[in-house]
C-alpha atoms as a PDB file:
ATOM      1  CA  UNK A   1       0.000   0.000   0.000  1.00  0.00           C
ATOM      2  CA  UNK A   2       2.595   2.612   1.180  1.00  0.00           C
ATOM      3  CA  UNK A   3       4.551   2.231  -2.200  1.00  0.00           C
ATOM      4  CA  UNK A   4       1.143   3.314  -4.153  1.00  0.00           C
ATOM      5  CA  UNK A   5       1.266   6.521  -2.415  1.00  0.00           C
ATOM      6  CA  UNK A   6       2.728   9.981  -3.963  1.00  0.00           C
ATOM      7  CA  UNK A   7       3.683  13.132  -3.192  1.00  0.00           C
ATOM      8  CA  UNK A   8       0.386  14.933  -2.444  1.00  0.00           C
ATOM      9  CA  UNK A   9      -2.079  11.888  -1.556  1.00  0.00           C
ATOM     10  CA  UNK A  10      -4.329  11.016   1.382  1.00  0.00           C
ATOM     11  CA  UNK A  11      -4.717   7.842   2.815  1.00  0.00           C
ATOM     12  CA  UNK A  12      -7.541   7.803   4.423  1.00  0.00           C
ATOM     13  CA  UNK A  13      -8.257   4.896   7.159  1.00  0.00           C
ATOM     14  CA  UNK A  14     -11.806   4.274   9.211  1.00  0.00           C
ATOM     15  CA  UNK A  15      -9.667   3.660  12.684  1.00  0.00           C
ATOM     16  CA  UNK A  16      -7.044   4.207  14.048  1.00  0.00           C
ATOM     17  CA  UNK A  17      -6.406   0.569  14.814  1.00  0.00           C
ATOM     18  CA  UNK A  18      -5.852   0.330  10.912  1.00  0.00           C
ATOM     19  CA  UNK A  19      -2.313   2.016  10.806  1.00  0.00           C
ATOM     20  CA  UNK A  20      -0.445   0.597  13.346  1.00  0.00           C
ATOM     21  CA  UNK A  21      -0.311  -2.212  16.184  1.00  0.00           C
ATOM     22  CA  UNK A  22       1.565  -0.193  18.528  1.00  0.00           C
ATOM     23  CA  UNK A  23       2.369   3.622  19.511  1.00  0.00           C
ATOM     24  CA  UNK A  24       5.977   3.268  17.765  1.00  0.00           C
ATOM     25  CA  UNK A  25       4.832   1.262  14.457  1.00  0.00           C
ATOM     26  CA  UNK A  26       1.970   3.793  14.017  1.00  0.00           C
ATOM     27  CA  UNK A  27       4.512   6.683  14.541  1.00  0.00           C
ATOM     28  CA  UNK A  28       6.607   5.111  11.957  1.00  0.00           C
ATOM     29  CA  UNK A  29       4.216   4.816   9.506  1.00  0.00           C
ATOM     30  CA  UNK A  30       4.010   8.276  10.285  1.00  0.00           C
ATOM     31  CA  UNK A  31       7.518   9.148   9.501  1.00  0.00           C
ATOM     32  CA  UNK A  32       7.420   7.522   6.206  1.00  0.00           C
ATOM     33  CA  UNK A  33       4.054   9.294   5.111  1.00  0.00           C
ATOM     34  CA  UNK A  34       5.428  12.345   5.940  1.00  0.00           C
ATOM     35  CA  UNK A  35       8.784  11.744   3.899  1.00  0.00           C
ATOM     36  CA  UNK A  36       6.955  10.959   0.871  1.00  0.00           C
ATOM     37  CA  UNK A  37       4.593  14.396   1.827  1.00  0.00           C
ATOM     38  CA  UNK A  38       1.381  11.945   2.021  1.00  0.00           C
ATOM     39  CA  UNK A  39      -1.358  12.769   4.346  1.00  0.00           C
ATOM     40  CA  UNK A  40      -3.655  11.029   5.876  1.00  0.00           C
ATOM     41  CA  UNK A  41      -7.356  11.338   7.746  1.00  0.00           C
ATOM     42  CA  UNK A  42      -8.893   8.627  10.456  1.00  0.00           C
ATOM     43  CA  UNK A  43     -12.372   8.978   9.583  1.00  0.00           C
ATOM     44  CA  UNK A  44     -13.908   7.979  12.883  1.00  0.00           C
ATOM     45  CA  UNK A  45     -11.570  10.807  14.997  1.00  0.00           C
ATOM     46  CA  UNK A  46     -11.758  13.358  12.687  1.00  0.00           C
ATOM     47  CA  UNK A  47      -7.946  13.484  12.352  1.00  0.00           C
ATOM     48  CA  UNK A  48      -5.963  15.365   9.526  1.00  0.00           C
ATOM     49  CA  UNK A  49      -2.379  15.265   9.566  1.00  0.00           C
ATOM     50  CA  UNK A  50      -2.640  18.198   7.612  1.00  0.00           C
ATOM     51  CA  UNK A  51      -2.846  20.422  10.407  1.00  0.00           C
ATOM     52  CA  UNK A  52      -0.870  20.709  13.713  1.00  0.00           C
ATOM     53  CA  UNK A  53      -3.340  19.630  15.446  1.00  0.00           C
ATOM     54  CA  UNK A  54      -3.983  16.663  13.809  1.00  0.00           C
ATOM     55  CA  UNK A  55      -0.352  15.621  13.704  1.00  0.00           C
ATOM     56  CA  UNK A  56      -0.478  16.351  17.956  1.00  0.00           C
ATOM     57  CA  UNK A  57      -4.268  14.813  18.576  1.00  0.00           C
ATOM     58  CA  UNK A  58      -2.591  11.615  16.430  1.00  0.00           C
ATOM     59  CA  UNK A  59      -0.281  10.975  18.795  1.00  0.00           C
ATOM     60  CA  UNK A  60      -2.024  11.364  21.820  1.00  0.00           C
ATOM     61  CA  UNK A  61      -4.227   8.651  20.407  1.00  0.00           C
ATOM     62  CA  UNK A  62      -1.803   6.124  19.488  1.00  0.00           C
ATOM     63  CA  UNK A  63      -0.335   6.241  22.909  1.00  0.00           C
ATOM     64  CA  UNK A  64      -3.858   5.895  24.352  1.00  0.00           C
ATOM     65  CA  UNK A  65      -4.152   3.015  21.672  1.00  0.00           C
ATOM     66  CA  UNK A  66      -1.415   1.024  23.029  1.00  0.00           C
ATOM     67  CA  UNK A  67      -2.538   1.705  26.569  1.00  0.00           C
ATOM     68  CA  UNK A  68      -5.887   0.485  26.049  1.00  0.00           C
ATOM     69  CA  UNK A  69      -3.974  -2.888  23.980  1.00  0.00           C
ATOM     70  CA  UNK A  70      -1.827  -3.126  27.179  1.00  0.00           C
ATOM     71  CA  UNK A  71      -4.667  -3.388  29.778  1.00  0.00           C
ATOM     72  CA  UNK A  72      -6.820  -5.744  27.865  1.00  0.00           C
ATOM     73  CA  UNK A  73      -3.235  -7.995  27.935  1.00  0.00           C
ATOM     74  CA  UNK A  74      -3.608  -7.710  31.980  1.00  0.00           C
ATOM     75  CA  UNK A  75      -6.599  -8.254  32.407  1.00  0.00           C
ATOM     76  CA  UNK A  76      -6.345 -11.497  29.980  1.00  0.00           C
ATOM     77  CA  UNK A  77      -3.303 -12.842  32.170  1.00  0.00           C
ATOM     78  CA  UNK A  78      -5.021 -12.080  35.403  1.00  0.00           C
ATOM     79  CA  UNK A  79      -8.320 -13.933  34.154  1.00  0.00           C
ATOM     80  CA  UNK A  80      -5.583 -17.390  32.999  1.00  0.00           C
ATOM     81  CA  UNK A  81      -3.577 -16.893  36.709  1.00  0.00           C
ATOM     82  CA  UNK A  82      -7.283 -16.675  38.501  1.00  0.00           C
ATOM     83  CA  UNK A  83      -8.299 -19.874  36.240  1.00  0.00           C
ATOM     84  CA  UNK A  84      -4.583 -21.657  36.710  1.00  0.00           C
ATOM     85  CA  UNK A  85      -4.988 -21.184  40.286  1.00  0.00           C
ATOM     86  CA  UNK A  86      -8.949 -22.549  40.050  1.00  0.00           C
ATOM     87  CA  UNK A  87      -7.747 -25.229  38.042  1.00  0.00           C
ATOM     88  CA  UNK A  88     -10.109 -24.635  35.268  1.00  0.00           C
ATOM     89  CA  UNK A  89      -7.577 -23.792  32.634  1.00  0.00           C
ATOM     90  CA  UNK A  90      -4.976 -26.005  31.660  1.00  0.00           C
ATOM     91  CA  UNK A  91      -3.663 -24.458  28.239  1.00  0.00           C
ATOM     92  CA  UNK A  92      -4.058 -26.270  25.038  1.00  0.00           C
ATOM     93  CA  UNK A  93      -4.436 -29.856  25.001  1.00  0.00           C
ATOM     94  CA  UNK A  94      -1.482 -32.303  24.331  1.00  0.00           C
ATOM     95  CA  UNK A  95      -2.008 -33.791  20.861  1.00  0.00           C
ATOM     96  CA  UNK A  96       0.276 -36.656  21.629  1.00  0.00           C
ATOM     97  CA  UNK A  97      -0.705 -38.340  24.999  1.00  0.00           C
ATOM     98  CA  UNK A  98       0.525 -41.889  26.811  1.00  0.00           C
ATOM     99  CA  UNK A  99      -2.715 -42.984  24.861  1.00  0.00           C
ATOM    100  CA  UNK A 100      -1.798 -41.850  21.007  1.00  0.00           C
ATOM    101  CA  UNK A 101      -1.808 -45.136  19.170  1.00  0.00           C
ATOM    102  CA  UNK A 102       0.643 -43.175  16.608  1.00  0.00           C
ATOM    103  CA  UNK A 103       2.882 -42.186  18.906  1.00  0.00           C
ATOM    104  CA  UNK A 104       2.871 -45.574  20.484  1.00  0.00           C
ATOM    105  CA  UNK A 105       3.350 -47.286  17.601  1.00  0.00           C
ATOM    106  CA  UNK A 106       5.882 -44.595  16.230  1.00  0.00           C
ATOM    107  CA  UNK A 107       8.159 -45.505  19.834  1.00  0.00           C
ATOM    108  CA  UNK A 108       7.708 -49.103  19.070  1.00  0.00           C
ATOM    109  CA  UNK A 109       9.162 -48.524  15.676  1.00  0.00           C
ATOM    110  CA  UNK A 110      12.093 -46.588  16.909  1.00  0.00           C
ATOM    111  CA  UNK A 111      12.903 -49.309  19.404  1.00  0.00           C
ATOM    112  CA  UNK A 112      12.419 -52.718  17.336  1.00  0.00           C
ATOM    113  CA  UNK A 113      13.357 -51.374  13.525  1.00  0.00           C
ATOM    114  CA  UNK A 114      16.308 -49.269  11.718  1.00  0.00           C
ATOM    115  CA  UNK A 115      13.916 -47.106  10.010  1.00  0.00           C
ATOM    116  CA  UNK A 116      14.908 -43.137  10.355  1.00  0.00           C
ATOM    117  CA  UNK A 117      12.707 -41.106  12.151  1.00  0.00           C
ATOM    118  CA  UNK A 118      11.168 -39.438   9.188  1.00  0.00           C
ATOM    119  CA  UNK A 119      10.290 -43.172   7.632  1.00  0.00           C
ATOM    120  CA  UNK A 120       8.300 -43.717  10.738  1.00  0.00           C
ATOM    121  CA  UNK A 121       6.823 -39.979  11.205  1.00  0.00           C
ATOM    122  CA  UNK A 122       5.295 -40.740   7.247  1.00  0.00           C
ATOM    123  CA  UNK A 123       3.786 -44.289   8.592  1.00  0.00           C
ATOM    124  CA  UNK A 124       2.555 -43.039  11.634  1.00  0.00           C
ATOM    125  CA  UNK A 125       1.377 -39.212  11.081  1.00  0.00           C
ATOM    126  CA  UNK A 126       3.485 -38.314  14.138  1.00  0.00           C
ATOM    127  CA  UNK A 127       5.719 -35.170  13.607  1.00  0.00           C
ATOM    128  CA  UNK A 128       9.102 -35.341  14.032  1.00  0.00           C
ATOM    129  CA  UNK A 129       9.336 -32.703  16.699  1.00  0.00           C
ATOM    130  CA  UNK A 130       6.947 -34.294  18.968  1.00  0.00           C
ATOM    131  CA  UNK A 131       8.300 -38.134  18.262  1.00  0.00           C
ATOM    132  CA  UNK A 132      11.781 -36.301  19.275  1.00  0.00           C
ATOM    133  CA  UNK A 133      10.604 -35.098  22.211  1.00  0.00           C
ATOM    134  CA  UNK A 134       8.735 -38.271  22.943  1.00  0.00           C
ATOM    135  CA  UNK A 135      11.868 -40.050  22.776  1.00  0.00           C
ATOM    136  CA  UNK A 136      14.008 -37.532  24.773  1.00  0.00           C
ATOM    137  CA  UNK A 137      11.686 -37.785  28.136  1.00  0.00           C
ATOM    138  CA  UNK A 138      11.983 -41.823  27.455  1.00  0.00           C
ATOM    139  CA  UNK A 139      15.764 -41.730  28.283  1.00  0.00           C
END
């Protein structure tokens, strides 16, 4: 997209949310726009970079932005600690249990044949990376 801007254009974005994940990749963005004299407008603020006040509102909100990002991230580890220590959330799931018959069978292949690890990954439909891990705890 930025390379499909020229001297003189507008890119104009519905949020703010739109530009940038964080205050310092928005403010980039920024940067570059502004080397290659493009403007922009967030629609739903009422922002123009055209005008000081724009360019000074913007950045107020992008901080604000990554605030807001930051505390949902808290609250969202607080919520999995409060559920670890409930013992209600236990993560994903292991795809590869005791009670795989792939994995089984892929450890009982390793143990009783010659056949490389990726021979018995393609019989099996084990990955590599978990039949190697497998086999690490086994020793």
């Amino acid at each position: 997209m930025l390379s499909k801007l020229t001297t003189g254009d507008t890119l104009v974005v519905t949020r703010m949310d739109r530009l940038g994940r964080n205050t310092i990749q928005l403010l980039q963005l920024v940067e570059q726009l502004r080397e290659k004299d493009v403007h922009f407008a967030i629609l739903n603020l009422g922002i123009d970079t055209r005008t000081p006040t724009g360019k000074f509102f913007l950045t107020v909100m992008a901080a604000f932005s990554e605030l807001d990002r930051e505390m949902i991230r808290e609250k969202q580890r607080a919520g999995i600690k409060l559920a670890k220590q409930k013992g209600v959330y236990r993560g994903r799931l292991k795809k590869y249990t005791d009670k795989h018959p792939g994995m089984n069978h892929a450890i009982e292949l390793r143990k009783h044949t010659n056949k490389t690890v990726k021979e018995i990954c393609q019989i099996t439909g084990v990955s590599q990376a978990a039949l190697y891990r497998r086999l690490k705890e086994l020793e």
